[in-house]
PDB file of N, CA and C in Angstrom:
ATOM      1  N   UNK A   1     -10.009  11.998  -1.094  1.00  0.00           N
ATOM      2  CA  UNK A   1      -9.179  10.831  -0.869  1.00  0.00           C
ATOM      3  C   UNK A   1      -8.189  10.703  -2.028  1.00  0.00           C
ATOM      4  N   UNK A   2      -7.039  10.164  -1.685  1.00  0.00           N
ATOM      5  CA  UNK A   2      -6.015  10.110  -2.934  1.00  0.00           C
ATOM      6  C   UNK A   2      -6.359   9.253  -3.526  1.00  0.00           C
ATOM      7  N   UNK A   3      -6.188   9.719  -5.084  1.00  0.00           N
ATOM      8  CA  UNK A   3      -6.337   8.595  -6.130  1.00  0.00           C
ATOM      9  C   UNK A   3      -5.432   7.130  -5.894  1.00  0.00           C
ATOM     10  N   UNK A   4      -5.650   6.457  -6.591  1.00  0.00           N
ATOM     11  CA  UNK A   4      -4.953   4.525  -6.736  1.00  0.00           C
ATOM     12  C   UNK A   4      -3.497   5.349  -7.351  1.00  0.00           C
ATOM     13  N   UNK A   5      -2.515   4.763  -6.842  1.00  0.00           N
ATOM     14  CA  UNK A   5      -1.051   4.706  -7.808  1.00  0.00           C
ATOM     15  C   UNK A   5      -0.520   3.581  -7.953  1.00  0.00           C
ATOM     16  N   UNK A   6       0.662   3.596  -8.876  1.00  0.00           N
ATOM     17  CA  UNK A   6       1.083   2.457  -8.944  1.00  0.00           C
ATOM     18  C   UNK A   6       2.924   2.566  -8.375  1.00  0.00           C
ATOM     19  N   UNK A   7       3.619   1.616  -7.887  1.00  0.00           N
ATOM     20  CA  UNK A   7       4.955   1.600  -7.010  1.00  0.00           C
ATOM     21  C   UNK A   7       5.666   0.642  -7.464  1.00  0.00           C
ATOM     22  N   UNK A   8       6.694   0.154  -7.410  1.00  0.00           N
ATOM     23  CA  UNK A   8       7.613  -0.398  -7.705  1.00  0.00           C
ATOM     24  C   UNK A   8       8.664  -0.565  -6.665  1.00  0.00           C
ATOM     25  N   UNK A   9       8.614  -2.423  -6.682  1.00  0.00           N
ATOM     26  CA  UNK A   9       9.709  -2.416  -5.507  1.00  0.00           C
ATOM     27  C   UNK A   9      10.648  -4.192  -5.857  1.00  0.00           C
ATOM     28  N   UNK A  10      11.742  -3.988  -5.924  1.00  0.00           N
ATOM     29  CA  UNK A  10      12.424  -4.306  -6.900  1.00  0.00           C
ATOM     30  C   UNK A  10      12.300  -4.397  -8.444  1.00  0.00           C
ATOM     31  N   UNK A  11      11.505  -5.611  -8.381  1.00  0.00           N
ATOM     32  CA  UNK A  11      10.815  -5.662 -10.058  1.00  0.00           C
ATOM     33  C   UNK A  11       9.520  -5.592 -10.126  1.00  0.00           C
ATOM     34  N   UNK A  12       8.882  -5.844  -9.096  1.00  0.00           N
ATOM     35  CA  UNK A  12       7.449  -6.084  -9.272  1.00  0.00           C
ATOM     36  C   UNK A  12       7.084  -4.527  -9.133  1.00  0.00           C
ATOM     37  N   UNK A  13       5.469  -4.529  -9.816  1.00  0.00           N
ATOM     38  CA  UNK A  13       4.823  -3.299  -9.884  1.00  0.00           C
ATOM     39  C   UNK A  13       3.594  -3.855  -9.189  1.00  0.00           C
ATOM     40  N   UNK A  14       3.145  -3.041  -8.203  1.00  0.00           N
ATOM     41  CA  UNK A  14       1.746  -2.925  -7.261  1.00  0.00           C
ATOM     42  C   UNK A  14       0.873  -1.511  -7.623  1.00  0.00           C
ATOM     43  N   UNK A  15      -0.048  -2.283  -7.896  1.00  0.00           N
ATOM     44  CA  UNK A  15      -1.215  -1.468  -8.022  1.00  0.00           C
ATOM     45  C   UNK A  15      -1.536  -0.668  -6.380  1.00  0.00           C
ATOM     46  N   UNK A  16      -1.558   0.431  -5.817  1.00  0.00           N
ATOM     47  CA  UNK A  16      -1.841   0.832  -4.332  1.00  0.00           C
ATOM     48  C   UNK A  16      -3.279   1.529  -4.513  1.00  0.00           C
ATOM     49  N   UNK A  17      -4.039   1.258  -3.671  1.00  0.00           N
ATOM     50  CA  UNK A  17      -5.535   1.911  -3.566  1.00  0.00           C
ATOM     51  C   UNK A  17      -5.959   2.143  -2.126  1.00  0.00           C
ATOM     52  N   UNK A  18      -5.554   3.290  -2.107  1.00  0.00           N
ATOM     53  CA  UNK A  18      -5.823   4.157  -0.805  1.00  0.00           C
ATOM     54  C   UNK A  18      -7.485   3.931  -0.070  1.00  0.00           C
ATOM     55  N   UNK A  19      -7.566   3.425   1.279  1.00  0.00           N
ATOM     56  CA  UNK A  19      -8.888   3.169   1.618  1.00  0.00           C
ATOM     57  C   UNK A  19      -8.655   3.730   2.538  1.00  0.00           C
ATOM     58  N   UNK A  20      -7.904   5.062   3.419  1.00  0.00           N
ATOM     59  CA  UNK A  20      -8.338   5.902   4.187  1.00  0.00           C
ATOM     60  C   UNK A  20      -7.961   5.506   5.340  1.00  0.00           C
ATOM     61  N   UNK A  21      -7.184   5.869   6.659  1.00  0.00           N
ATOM     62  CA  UNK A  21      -7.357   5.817   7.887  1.00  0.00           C
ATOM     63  C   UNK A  21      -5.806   4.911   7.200  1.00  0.00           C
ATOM     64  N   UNK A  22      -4.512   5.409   6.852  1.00  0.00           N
ATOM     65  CA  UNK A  22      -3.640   4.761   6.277  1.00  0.00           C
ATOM     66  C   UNK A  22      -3.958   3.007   5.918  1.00  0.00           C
ATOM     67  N   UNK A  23      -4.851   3.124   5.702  1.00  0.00           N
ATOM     68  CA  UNK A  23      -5.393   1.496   4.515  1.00  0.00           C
ATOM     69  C   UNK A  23      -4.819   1.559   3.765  1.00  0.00           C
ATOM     70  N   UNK A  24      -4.528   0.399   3.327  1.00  0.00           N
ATOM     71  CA  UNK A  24      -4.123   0.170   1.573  1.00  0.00           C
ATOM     72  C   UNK A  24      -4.475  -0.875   1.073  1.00  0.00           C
ATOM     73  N   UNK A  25      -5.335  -1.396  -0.428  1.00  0.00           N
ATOM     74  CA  UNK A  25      -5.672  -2.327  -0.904  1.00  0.00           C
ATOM     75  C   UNK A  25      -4.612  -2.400  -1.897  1.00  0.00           C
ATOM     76  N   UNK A  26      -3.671  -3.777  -1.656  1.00  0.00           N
ATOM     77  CA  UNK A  26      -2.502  -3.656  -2.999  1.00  0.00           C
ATOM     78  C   UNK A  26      -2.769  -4.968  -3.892  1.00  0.00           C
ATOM     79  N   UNK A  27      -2.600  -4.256  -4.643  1.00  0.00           N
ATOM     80  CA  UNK A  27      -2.993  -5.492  -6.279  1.00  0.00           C
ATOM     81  C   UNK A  27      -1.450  -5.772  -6.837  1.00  0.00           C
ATOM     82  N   UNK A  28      -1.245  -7.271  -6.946  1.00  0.00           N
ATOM     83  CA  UNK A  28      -0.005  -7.710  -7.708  1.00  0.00           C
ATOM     84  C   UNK A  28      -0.553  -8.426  -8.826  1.00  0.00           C
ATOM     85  N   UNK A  29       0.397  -7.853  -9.944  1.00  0.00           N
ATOM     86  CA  UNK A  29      -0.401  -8.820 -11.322  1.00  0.00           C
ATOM     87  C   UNK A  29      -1.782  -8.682 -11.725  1.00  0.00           C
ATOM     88  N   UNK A  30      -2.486  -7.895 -11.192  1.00  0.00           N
ATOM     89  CA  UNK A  30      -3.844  -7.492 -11.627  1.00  0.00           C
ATOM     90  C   UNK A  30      -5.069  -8.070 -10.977  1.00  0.00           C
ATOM     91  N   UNK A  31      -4.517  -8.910  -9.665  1.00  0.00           N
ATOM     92  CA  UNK A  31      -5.632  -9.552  -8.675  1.00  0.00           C
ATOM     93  C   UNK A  31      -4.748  -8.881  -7.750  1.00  0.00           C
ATOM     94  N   UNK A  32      -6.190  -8.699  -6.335  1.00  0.00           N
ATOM     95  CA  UNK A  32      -5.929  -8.127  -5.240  1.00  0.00           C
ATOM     96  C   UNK A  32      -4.676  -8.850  -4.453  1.00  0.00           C
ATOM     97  N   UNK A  33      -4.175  -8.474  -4.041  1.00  0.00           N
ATOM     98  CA  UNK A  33      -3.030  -9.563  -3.145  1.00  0.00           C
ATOM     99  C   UNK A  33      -3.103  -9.148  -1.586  1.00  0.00           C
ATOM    100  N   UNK A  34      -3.070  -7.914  -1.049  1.00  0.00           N
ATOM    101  CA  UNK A  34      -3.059  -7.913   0.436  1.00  0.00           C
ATOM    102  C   UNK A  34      -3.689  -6.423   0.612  1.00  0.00           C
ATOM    103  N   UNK A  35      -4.050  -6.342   1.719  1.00  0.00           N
ATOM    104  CA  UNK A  35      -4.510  -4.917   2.699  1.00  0.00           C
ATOM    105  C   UNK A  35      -3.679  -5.170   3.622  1.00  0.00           C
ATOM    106  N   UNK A  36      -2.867  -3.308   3.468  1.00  0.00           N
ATOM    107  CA  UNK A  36      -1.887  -3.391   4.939  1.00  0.00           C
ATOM    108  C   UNK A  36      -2.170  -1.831   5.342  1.00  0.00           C
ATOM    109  N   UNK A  37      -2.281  -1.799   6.667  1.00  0.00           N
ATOM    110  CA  UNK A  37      -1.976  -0.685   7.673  1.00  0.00           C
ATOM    111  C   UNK A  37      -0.897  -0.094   7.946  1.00  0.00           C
ATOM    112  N   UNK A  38      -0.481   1.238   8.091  1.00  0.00           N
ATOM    113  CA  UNK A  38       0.637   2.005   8.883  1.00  0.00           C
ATOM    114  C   UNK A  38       0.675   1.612   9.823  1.00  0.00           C
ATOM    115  N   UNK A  39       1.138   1.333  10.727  1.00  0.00           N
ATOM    116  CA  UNK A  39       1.453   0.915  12.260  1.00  0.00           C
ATOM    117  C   UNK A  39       2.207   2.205  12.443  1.00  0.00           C
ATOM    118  N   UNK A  40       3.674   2.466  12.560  1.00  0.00           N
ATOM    119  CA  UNK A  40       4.556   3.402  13.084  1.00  0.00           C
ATOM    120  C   UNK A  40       5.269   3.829  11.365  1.00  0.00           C
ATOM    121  N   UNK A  41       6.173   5.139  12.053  1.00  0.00           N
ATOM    122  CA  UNK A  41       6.355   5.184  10.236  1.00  0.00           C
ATOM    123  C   UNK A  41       7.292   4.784   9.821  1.00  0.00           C
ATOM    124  N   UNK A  42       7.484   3.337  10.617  1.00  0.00           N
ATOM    125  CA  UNK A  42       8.639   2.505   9.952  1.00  0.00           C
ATOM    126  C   UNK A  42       8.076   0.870   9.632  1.00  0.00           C
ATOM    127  N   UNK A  43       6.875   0.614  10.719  1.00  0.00           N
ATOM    128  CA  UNK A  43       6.509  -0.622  10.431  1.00  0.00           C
ATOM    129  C   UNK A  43       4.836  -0.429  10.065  1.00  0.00           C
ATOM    130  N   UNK A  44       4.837  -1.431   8.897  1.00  0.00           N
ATOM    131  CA  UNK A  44       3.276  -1.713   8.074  1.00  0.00           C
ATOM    132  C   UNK A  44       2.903  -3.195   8.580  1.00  0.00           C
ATOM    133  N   UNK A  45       1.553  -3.173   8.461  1.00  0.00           N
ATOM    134  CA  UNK A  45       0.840  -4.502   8.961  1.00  0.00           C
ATOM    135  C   UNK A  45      -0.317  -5.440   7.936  1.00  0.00           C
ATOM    136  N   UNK A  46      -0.056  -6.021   7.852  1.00  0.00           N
ATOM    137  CA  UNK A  46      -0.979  -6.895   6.858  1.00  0.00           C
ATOM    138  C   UNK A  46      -2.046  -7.114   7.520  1.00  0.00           C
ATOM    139  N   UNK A  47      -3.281  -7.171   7.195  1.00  0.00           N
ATOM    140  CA  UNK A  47      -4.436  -6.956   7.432  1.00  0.00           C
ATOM    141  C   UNK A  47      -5.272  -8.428   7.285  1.00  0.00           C
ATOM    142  N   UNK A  48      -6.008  -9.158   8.005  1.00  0.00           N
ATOM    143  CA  UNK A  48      -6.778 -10.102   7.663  1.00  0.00           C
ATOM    144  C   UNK A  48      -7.843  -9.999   6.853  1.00  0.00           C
ATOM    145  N   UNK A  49      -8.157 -10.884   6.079  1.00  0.00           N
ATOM    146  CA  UNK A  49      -8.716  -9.819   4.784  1.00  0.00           C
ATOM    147  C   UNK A  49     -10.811 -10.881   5.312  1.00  0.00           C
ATOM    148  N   UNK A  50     -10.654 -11.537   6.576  1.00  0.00           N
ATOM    149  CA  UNK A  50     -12.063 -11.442   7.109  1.00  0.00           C
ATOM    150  C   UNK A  50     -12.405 -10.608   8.298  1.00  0.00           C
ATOM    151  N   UNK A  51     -12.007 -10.319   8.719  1.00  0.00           N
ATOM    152  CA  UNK A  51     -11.850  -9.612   9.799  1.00  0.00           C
ATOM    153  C   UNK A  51     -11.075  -7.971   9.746  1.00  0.00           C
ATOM    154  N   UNK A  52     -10.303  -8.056   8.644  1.00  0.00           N
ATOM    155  CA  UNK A  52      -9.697  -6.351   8.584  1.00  0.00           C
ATOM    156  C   UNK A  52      -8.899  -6.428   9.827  1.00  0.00           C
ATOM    157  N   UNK A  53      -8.576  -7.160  10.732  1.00  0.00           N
ATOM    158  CA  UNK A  53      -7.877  -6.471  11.807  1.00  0.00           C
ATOM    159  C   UNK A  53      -6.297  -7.007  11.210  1.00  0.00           C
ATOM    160  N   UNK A  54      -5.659  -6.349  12.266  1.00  0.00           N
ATOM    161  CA  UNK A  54      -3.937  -6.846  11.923  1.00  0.00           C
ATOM    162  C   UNK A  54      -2.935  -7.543  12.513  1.00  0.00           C
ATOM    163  N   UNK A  55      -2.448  -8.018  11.541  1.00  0.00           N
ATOM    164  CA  UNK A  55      -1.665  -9.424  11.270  1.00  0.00           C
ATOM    165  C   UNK A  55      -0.287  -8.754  12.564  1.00  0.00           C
ATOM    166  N   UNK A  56      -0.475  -9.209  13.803  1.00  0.00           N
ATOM    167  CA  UNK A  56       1.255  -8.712  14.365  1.00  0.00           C
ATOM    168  C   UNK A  56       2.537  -9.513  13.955  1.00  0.00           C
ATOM    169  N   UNK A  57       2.647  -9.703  12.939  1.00  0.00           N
ATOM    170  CA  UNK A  57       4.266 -10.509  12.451  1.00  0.00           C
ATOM    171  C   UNK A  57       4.927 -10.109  11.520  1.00  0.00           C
ATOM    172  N   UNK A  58       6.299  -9.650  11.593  1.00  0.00           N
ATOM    173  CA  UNK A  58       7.008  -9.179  10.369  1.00  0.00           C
ATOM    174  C   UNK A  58       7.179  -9.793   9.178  1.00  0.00           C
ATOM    175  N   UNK A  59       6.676  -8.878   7.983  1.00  0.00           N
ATOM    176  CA  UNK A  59       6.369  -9.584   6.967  1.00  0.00           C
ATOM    177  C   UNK A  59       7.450  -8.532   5.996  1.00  0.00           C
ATOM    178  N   UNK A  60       8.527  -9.019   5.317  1.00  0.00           N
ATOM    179  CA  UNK A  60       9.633  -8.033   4.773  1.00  0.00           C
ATOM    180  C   UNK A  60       8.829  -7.469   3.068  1.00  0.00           C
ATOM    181  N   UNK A  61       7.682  -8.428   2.679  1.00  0.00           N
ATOM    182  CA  UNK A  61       6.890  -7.761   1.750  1.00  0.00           C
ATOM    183  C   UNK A  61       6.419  -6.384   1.780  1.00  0.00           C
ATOM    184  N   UNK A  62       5.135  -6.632   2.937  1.00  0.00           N
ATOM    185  CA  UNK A  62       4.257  -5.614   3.609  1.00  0.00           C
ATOM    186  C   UNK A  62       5.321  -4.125   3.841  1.00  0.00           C
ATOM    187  N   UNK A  63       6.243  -4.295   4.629  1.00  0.00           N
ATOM    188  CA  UNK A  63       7.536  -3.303   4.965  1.00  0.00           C
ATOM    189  C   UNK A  63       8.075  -2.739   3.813  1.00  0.00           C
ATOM    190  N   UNK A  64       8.385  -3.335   2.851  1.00  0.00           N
ATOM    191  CA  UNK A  64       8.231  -3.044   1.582  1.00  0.00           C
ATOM    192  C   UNK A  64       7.780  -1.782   0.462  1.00  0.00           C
ATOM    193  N   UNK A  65       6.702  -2.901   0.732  1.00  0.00           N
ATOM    194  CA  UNK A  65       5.153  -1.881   0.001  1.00  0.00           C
ATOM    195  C   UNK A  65       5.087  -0.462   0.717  1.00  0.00           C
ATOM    196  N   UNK A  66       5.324  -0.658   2.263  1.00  0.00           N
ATOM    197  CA  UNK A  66       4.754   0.711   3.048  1.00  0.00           C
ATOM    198  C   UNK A  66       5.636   1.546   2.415  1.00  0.00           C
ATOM    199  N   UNK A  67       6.803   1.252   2.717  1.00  0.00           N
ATOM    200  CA  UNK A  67       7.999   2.176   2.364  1.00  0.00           C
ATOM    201  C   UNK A  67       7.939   2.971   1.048  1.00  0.00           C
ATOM    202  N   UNK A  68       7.596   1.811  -0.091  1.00  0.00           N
ATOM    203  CA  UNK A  68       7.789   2.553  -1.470  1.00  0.00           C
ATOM    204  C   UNK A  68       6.036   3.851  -1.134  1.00  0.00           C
ATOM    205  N   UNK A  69       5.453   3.199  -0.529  1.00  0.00           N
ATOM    206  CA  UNK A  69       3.714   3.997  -0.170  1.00  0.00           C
ATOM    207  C   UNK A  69       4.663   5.283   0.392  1.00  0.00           C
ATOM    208  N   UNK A  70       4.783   5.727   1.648  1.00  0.00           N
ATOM    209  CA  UNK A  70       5.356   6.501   2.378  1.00  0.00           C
ATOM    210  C   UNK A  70       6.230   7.055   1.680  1.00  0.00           C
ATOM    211  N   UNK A  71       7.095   6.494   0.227  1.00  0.00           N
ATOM    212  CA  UNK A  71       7.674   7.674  -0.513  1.00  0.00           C
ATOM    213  C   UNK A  71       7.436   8.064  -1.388  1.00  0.00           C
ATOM    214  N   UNK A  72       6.498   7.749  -2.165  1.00  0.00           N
ATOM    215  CA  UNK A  72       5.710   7.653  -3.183  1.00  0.00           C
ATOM    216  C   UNK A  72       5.258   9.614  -3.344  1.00  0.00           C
ATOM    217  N   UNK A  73       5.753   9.881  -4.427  1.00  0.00           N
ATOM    218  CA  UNK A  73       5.152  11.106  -4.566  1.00  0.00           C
ATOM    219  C   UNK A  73       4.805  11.299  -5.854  1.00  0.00           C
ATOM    220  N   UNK A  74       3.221  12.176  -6.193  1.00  0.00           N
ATOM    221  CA  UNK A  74       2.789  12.046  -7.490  1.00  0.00           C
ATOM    222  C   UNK A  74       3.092  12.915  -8.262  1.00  0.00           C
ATOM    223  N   UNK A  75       2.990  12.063  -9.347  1.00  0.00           N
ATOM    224  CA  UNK A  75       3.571  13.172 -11.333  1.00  0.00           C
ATOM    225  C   UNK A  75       2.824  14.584 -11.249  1.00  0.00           C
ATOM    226  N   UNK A  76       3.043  15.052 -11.801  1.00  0.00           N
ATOM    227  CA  UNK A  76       2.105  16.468 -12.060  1.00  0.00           C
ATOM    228  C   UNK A  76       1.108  16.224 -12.882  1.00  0.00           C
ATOM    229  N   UNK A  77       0.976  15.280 -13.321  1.00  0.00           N
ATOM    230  CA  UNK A  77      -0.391  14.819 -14.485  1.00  0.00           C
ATOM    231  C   UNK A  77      -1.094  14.557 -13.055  1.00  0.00           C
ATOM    232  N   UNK A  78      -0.649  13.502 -12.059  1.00  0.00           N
ATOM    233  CA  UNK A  78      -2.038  13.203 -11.021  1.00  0.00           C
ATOM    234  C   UNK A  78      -2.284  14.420 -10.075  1.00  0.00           C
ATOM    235  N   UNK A  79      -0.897  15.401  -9.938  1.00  0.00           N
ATOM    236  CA  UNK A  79      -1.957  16.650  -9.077  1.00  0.00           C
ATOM    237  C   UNK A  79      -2.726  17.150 -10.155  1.00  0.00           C
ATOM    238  N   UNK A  80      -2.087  17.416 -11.470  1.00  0.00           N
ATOM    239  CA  UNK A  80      -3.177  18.235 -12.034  1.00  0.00           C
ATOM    240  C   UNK A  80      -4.621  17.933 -12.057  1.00  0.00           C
ATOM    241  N   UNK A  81      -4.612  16.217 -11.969  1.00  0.00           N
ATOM    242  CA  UNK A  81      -6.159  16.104 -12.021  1.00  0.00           C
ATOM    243  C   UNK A  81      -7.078  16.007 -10.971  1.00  0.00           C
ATOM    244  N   UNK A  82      -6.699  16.764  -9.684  1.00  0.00           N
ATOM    245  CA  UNK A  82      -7.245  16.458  -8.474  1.00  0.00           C
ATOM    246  C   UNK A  82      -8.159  17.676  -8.525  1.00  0.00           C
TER     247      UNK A  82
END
């Protein structure tokens, strides 16, 4: 499974932690803030965080996050340590 990275989208920095089956647990500021899903590979879904299922409403955050996720490619320090 891929390691946690971190993204950047305007100013803010998100912690991303890959939970598999395109999950994502994203941390803002150092507390958890949302779980979002891939939907299509243009729209992401925010996740109910009792239930895990997903949120159907456009959220320009979530869209966001996916995007910088989906381009996100790692340093050679994190392949090297795989």
């Amino acid at each position: 499974m891929q390691e946690p990275f971190d993204i950047e989208v305007g100013k803010i920095t998100y912690s991303v932690f890959p939970e598999g089956n395109d999950m994502y647990t994203i941390f803002k500021n150092g507390k958890e803030h949302i779980q979002i899903q891939k939907d299509t590979s243009s729209i992401w879904l925010k996740l109910d965080y009792k239930t895990e299922l997903p949120i159907f409403e456009e959220d320009e955050e979530v869209n966001a996050i996916g995007i910088a996720i989906s381009n996100y490619i790692p340093t050679e320090d994190e392949d090297e340590e795989e």
